[in-house]
PDB file of N, CA and C in Angstrom:
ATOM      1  N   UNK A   1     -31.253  81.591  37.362  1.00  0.00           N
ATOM      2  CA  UNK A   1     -31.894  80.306  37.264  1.00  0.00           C
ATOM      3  C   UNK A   1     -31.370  79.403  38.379  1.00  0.00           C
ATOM      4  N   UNK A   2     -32.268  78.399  38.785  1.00  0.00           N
ATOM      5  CA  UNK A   2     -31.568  77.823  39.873  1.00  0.00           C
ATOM      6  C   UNK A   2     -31.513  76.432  39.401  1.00  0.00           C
ATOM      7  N   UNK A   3     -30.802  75.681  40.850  1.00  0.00           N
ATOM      8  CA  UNK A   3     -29.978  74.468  40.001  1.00  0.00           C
ATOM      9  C   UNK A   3     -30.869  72.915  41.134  1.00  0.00           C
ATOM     10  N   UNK A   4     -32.082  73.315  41.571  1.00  0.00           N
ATOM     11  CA  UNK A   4     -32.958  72.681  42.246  1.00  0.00           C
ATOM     12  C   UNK A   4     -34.252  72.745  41.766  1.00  0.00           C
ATOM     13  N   UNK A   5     -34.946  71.525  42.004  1.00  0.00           N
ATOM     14  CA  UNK A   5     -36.050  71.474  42.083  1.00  0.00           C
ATOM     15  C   UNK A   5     -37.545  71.624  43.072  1.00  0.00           C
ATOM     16  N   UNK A   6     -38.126  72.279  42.350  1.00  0.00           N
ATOM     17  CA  UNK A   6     -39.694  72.470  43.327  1.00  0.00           C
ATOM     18  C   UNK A   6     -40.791  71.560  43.237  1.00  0.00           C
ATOM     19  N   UNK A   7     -40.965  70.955  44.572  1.00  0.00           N
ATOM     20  CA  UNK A   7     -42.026  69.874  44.353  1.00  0.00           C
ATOM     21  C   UNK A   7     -42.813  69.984  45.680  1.00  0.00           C
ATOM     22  N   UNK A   8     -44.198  70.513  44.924  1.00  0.00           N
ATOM     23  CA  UNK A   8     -45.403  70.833  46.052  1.00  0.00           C
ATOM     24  C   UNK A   8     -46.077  69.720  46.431  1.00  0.00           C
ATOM     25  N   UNK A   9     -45.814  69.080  47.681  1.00  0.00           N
ATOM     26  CA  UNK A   9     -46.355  68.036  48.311  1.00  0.00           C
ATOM     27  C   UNK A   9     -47.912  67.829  48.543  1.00  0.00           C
ATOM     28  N   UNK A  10     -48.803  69.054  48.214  1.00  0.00           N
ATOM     29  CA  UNK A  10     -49.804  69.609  48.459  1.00  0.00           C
ATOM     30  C   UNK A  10     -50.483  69.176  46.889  1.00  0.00           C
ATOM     31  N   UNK A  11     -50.307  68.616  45.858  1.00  0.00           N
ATOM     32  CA  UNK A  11     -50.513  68.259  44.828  1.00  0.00           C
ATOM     33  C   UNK A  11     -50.687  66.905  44.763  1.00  0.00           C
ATOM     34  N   UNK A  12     -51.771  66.576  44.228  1.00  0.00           N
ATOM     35  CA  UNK A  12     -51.894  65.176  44.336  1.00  0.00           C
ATOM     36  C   UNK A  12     -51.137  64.093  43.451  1.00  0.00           C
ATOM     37  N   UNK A  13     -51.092  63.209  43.717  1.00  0.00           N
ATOM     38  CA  UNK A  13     -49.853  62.390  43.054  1.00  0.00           C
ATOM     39  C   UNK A  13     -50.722  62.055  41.352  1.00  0.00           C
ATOM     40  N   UNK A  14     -49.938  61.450  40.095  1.00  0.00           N
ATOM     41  CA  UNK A  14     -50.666  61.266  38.831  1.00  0.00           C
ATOM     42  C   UNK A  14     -51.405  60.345  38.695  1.00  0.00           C
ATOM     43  N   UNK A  15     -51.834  59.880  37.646  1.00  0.00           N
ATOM     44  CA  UNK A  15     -52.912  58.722  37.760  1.00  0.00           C
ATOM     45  C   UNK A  15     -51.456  57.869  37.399  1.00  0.00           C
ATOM     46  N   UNK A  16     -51.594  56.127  37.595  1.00  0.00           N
ATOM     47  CA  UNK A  16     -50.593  55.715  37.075  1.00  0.00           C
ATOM     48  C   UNK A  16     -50.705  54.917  36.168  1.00  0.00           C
ATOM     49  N   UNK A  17     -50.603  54.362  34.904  1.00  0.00           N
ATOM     50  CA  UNK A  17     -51.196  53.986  33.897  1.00  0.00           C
ATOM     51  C   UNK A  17     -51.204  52.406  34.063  1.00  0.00           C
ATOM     52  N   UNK A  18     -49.723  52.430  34.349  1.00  0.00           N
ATOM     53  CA  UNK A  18     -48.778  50.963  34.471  1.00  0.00           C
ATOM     54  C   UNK A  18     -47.423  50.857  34.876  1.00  0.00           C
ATOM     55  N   UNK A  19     -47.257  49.690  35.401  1.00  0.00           N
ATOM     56  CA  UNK A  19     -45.902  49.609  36.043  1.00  0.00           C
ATOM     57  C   UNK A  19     -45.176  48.556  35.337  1.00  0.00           C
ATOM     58  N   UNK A  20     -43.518  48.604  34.772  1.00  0.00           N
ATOM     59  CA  UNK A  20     -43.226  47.666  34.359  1.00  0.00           C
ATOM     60  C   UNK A  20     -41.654  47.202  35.186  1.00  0.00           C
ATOM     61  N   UNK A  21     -42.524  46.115  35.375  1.00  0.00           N
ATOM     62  CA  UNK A  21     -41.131  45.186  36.675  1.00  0.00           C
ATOM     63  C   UNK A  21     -40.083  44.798  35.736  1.00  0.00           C
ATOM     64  N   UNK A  22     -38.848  44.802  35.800  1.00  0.00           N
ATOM     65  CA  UNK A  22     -37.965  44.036  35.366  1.00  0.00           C
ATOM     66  C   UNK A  22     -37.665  42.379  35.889  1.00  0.00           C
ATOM     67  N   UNK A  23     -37.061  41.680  34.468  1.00  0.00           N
ATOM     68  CA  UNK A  23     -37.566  40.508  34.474  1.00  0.00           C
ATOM     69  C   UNK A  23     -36.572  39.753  35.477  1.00  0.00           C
ATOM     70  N   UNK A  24     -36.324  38.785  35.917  1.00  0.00           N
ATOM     71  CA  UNK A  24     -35.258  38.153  36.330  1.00  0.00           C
ATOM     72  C   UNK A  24     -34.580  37.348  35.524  1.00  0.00           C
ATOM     73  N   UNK A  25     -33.295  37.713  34.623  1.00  0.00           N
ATOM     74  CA  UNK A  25     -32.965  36.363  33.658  1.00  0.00           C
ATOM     75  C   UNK A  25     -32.908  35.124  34.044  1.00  0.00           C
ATOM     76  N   UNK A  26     -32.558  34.579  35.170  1.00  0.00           N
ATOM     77  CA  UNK A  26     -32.559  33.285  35.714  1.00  0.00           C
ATOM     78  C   UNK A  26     -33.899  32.484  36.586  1.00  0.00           C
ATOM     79  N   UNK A  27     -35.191  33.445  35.969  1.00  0.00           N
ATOM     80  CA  UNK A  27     -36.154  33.043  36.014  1.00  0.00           C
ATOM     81  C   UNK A  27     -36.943  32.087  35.086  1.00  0.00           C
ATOM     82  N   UNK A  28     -37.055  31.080  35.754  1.00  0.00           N
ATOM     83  CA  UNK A  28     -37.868  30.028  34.959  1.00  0.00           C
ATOM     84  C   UNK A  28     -39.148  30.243  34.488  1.00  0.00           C
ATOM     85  N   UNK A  29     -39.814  31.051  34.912  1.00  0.00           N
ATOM     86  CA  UNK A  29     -41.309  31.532  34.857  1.00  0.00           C
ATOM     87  C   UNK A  29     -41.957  31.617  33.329  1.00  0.00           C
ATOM     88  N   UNK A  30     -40.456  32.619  32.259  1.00  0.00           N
ATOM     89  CA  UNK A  30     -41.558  33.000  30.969  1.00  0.00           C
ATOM     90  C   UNK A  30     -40.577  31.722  30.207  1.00  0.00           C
ATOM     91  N   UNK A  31     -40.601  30.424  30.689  1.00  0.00           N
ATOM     92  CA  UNK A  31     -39.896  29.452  29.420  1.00  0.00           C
ATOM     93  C   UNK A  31     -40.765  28.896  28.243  1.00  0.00           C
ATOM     94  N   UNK A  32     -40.720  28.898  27.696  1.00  0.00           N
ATOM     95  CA  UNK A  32     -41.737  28.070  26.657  1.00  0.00           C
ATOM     96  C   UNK A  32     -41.161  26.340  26.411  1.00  0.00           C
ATOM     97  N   UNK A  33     -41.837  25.731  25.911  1.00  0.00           N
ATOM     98  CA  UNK A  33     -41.561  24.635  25.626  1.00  0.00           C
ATOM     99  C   UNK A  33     -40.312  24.141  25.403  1.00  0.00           C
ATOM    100  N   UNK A  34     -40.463  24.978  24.167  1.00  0.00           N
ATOM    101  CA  UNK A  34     -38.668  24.974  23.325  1.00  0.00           C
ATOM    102  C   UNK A  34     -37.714  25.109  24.317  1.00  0.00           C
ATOM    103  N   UNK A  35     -37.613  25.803  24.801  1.00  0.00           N
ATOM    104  CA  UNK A  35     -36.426  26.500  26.047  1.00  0.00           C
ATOM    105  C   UNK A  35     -36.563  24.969  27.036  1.00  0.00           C
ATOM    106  N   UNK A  36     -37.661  24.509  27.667  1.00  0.00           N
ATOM    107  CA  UNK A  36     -37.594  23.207  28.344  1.00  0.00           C
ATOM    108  C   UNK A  36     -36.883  22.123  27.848  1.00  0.00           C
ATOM    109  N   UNK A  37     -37.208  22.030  25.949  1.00  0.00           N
ATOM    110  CA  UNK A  37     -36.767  20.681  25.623  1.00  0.00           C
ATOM    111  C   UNK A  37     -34.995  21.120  25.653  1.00  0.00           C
ATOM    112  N   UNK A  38     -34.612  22.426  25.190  1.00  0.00           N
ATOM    113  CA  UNK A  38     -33.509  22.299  25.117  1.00  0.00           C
ATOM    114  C   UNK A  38     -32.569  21.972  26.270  1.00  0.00           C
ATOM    115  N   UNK A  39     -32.834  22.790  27.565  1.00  0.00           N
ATOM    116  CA  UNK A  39     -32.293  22.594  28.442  1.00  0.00           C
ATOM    117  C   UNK A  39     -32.086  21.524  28.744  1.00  0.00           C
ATOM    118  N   UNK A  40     -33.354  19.967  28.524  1.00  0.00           N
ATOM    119  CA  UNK A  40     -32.982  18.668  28.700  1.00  0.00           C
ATOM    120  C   UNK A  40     -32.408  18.054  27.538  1.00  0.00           C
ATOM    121  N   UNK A  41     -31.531  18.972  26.761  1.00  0.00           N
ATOM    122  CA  UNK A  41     -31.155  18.208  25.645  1.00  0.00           C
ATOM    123  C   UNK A  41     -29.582  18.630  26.314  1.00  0.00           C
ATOM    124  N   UNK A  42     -29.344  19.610  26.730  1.00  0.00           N
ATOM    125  CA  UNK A  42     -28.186  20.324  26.832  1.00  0.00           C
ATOM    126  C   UNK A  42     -27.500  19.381  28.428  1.00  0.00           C
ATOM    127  N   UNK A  43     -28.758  18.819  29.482  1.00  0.00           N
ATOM    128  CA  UNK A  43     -28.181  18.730  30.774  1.00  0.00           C
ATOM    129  C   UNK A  43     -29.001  17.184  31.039  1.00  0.00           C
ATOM    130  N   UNK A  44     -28.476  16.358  30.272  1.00  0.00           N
ATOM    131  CA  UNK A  44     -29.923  15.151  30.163  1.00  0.00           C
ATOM    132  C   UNK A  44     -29.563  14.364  31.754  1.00  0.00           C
ATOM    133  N   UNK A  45     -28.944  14.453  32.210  1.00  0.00           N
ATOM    134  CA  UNK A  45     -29.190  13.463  33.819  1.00  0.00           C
ATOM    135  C   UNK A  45     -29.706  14.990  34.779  1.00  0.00           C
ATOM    136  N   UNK A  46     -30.409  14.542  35.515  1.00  0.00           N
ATOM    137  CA  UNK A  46     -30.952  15.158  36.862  1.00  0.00           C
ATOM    138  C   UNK A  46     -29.237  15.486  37.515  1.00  0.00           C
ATOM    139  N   UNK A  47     -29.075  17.008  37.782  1.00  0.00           N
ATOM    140  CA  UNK A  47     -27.731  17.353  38.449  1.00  0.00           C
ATOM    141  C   UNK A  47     -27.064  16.424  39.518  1.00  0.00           C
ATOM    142  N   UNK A  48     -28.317  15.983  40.447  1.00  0.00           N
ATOM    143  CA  UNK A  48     -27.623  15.228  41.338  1.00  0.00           C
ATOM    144  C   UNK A  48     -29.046  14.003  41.701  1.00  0.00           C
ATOM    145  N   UNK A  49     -28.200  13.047  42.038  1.00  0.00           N
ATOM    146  CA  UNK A  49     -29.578  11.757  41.943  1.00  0.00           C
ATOM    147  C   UNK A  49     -30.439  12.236  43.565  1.00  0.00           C
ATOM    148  N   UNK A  50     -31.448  11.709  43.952  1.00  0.00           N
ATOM    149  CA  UNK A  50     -32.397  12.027  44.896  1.00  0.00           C
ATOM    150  C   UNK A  50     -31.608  11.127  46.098  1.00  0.00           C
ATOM    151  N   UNK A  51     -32.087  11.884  47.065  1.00  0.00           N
ATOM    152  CA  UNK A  51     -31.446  11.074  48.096  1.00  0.00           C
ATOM    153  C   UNK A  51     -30.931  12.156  49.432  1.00  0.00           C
ATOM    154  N   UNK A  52     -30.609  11.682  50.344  1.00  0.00           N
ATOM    155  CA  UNK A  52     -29.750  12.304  51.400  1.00  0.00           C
ATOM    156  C   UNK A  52     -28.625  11.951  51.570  1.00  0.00           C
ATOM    157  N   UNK A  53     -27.804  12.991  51.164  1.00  0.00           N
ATOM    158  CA  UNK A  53     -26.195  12.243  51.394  1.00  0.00           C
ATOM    159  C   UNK A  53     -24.678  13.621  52.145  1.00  0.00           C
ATOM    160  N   UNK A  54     -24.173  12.055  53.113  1.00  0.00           N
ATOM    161  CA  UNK A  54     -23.819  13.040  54.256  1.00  0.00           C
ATOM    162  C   UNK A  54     -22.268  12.705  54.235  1.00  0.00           C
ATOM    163  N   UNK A  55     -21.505  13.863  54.001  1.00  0.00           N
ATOM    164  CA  UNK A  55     -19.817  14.059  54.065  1.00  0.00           C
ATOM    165  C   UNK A  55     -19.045  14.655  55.195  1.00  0.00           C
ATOM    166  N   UNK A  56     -17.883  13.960  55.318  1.00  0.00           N
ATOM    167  CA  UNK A  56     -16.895  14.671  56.312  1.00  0.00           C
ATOM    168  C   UNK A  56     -16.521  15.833  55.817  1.00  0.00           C
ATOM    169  N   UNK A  57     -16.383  16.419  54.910  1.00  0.00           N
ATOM    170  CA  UNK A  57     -15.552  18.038  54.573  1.00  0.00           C
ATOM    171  C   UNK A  57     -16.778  18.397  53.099  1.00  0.00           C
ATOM    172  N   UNK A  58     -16.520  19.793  53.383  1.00  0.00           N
ATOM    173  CA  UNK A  58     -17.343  20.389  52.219  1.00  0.00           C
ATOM    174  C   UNK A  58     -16.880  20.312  51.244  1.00  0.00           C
ATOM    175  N   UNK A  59     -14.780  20.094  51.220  1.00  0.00           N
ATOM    176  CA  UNK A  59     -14.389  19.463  50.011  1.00  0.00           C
ATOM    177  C   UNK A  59     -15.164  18.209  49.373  1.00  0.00           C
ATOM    178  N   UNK A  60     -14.950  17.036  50.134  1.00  0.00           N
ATOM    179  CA  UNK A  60     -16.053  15.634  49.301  1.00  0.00           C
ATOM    180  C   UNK A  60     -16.991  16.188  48.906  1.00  0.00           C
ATOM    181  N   UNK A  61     -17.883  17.108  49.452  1.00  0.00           N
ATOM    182  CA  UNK A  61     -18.803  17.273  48.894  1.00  0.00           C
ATOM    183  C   UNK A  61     -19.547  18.156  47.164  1.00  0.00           C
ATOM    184  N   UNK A  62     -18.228  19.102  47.400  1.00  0.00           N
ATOM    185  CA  UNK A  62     -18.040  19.486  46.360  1.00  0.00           C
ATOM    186  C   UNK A  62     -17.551  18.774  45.428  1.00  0.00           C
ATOM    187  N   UNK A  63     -16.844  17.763  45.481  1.00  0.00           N
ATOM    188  CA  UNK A  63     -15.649  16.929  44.741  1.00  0.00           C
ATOM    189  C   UNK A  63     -17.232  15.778  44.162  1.00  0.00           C
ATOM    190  N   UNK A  64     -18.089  15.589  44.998  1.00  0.00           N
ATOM    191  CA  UNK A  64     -18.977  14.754  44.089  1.00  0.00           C
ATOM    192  C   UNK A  64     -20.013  15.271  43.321  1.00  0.00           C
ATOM    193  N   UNK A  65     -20.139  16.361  43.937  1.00  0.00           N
ATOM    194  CA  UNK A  65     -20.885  16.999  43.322  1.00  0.00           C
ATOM    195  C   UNK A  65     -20.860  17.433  41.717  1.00  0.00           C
ATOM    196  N   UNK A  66     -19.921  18.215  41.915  1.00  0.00           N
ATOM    197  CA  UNK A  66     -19.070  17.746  40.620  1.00  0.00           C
ATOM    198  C   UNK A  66     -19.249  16.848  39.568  1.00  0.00           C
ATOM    199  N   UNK A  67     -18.274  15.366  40.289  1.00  0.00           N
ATOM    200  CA  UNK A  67     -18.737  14.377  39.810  1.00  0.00           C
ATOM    201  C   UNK A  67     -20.029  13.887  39.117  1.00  0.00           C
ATOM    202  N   UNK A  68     -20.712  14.350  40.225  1.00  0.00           N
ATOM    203  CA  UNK A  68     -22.716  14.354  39.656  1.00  0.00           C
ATOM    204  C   UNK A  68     -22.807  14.815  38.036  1.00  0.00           C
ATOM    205  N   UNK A  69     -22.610  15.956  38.391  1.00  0.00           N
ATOM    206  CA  UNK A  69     -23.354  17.039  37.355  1.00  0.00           C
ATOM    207  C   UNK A  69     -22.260  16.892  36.014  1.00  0.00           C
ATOM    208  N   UNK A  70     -21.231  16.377  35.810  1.00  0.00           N
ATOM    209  CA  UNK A  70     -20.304  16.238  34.870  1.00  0.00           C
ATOM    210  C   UNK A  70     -20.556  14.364  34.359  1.00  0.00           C
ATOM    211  N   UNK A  71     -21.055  14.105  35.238  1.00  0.00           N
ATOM    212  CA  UNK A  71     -21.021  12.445  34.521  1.00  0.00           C
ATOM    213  C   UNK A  71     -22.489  12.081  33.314  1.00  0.00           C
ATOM    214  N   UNK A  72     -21.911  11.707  32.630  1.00  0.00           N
ATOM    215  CA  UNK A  72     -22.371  11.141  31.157  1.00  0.00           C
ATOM    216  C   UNK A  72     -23.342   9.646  31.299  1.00  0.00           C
ATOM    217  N   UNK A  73     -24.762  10.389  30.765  1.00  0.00           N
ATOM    218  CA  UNK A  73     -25.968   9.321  31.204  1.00  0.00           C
ATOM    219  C   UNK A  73     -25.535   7.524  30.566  1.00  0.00           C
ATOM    220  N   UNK A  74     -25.711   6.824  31.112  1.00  0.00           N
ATOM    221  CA  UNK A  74     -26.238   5.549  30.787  1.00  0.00           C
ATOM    222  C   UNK A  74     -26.567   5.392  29.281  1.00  0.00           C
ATOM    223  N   UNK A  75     -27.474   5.933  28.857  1.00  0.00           N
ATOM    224  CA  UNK A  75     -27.694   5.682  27.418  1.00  0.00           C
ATOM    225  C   UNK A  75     -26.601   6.020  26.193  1.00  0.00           C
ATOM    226  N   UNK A  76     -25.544   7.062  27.232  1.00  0.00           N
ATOM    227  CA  UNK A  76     -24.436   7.963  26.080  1.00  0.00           C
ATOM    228  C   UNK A  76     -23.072   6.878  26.394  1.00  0.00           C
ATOM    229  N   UNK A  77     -22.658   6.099  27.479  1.00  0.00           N
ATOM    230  CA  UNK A  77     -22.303   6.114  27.884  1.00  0.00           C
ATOM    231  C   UNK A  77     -21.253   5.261  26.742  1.00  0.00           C
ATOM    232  N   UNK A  78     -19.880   4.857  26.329  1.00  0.00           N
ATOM    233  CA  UNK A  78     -19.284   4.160  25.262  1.00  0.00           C
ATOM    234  C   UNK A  78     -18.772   2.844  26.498  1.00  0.00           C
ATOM    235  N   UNK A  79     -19.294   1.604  25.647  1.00  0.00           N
ATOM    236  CA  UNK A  79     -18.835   0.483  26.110  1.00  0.00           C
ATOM    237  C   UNK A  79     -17.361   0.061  25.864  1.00  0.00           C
TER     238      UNK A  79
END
């Protein structure tokens, strides 16, 4: 018995029924509603406010960035 396979190129290829892609988990594409509201329940300020903004070192920039995405909205905020 042998320990290879035979494959006649001369044979036409199968019909193909269907193809199934794998999904991307960090794809936004199949979210439903639910999944939207939560995410703005979970991350309620916009990561970083709109704008163009320009630093001396990629440290500051990271260092506000940061800052951004960790700071606590206006409405939560304790007086």
């Amino acid at each position: 018995m042998s320990d290879y396979v035979v494959i006649n190129i001369q044979d036409p290829i199968g019909k193909t029924v269907g193809r199934r892609k794998p999904r991307d988990p960090l794809s936004l594409k199949g979210q439903t509603k639910a999944d939207k509201r939560a995410w703005r329940r979970a991350f309620p300020t916009p990561f970083t406010p709109k704008g163009v903004y320009r630093f001396h070192s990629h440290e500051e920039a990271d260092a506000w960035l940061l800052k951004m995405i960790t700071r606590v909205p206006a409405s939560q905020a304790k007086s």
